[in-house]
C-alpha atoms as a PDB file:
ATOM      1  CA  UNK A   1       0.000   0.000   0.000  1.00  0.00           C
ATOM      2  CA  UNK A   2       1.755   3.114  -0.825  1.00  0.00           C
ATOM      3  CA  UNK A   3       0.848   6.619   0.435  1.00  0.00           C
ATOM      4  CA  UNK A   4      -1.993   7.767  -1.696  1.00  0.00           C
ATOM      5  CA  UNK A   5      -3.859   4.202  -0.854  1.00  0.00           C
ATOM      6  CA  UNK A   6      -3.172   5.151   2.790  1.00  0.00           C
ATOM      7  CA  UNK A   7      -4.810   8.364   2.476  1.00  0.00           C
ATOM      8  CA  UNK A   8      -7.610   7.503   0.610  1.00  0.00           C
ATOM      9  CA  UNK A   9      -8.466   5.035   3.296  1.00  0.00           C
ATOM     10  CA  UNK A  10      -8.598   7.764   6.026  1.00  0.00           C
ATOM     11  CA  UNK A  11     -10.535   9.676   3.563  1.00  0.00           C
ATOM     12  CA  UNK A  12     -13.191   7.121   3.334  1.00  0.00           C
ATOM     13  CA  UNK A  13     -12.999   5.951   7.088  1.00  0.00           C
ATOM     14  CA  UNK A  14     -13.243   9.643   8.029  1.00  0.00           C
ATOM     15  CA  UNK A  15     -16.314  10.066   5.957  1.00  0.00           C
ATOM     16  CA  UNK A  16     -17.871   6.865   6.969  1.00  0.00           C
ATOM     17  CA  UNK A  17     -17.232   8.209  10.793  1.00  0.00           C
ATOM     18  CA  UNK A  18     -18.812  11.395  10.058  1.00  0.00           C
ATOM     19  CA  UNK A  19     -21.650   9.806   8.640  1.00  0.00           C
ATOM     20  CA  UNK A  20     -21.692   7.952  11.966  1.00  0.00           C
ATOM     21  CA  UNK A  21     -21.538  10.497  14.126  1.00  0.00           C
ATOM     22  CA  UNK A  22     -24.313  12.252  12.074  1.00  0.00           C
ATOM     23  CA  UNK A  23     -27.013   9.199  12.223  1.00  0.00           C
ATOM     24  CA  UNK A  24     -26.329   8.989  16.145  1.00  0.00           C
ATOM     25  CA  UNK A  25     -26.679  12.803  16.436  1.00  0.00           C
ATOM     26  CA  UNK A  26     -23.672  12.817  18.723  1.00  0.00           C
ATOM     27  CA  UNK A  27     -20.809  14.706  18.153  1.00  0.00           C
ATOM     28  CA  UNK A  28     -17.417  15.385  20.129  1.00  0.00           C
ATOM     29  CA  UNK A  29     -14.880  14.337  18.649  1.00  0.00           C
ATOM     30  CA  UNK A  30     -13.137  16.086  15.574  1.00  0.00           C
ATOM     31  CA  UNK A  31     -11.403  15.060  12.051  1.00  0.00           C
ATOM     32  CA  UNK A  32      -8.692  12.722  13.343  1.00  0.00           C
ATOM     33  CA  UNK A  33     -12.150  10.904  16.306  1.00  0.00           C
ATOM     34  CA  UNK A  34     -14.112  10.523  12.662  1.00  0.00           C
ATOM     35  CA  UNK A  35     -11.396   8.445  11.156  1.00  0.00           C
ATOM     36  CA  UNK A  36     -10.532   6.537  14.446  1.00  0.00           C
ATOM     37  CA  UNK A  37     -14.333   5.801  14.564  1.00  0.00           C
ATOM     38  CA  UNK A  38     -14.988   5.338  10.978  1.00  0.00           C
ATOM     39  CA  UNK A  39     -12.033   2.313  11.318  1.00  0.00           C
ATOM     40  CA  UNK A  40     -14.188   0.744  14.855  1.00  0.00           C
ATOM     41  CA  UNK A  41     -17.131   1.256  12.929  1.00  0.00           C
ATOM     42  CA  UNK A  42     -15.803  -1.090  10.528  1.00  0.00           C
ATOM     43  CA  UNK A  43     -14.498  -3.447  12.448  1.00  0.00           C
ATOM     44  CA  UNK A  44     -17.335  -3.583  14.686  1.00  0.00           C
ATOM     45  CA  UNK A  45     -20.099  -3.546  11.656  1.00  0.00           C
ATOM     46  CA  UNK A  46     -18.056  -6.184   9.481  1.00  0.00           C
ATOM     47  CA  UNK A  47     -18.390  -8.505  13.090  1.00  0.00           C
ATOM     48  CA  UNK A  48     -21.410  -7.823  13.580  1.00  0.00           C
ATOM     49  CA  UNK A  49     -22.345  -8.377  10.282  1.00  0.00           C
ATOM     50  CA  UNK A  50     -20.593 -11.778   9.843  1.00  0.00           C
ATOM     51  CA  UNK A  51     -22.073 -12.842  13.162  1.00  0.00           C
ATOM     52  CA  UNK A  52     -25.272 -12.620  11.365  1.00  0.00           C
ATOM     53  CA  UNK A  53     -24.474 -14.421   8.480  1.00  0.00           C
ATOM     54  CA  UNK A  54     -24.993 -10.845   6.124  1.00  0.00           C
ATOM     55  CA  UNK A  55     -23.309  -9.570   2.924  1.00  0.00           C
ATOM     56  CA  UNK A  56     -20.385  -7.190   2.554  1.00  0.00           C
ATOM     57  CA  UNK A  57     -22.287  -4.058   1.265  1.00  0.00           C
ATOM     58  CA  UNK A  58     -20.867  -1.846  -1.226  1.00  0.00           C
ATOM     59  CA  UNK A  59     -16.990  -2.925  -0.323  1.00  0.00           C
ATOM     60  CA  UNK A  60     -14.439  -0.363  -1.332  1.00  0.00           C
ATOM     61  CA  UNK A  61     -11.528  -1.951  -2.520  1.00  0.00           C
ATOM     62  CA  UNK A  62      -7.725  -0.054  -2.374  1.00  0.00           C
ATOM     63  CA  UNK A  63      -5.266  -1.226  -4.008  1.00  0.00           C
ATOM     64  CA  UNK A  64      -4.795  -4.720  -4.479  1.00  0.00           C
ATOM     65  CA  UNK A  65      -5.298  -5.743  -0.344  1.00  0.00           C
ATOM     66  CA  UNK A  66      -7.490  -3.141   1.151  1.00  0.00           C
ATOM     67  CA  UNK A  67     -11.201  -3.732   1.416  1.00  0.00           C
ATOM     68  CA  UNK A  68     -13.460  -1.626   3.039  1.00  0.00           C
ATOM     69  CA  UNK A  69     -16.604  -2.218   3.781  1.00  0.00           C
ATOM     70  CA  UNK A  70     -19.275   1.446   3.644  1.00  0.00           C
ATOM     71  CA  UNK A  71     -22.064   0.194   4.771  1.00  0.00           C
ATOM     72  CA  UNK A  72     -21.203  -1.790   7.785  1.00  0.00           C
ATOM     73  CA  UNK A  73     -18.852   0.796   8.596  1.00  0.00           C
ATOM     74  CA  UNK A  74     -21.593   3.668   8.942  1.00  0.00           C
ATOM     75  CA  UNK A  75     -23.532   1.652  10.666  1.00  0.00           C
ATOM     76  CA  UNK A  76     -21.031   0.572  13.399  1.00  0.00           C
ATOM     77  CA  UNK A  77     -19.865   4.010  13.601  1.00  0.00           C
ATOM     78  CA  UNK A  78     -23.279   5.124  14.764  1.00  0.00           C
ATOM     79  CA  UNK A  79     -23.435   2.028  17.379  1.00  0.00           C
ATOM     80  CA  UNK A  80     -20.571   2.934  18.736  1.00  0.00           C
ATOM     81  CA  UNK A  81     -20.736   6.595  18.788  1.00  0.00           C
ATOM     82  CA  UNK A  82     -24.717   5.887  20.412  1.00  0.00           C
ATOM     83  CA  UNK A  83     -23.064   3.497  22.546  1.00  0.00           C
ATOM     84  CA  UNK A  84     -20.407   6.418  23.638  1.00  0.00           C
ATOM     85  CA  UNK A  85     -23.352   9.125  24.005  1.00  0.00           C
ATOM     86  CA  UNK A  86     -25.229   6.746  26.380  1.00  0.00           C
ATOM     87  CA  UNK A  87     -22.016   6.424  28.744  1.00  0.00           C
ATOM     88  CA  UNK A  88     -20.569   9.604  28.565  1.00  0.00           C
ATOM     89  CA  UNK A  89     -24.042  11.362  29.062  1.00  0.00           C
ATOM     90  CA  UNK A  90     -24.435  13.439  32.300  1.00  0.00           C
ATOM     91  CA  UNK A  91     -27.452  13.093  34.398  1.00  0.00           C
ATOM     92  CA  UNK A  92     -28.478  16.660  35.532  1.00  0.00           C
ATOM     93  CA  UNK A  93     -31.081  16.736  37.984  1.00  0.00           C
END
């Protein structure tokens, strides 16, 4: 993978954390949090979405060994970014 393949993938995992972010409607975390959450959102979506015996939706591929998959990454991105929201959320009374 040389460096353009590298930063297209944060690209794409920074968009796909955005888009995260966006669907959960909870946002602290800047550029650098979107890519680190676009990458556990695909980790945790692609998991999730083999544990349910699913299909890879609309897979990026770059270069000739990186796959990424959109889809499941959005949607793991907003799972875990809800799941964050729910912890971190302050209880004022």
């Amino acid at each position: 993978m040389d460096i353009w393949e590298f930063l297209t993938l944060l690209v794409v995992a920074g968009i796909c954390g955005g888009l995260g972010q966006a669907i959960a409607g909870y946002s602290r975390v800047g550029c650098l949090g979107s890519i680190v959450l676009g990458f556990i959102g695909a980790l945790l979506g692609a998991w999730l979405a083999r544990a349910m015996e699913l299909p890879e939706l609309f897979v990026i591929r770059i270069g000739d060994e990186a796959a990424f998959p959109i889809i499941w990454s959005i949607i793991g991105a907003a799972l875990f970014v809800a799941l964050l929201g729910l912890l971190s959320r302050r209880n004022s009374a």
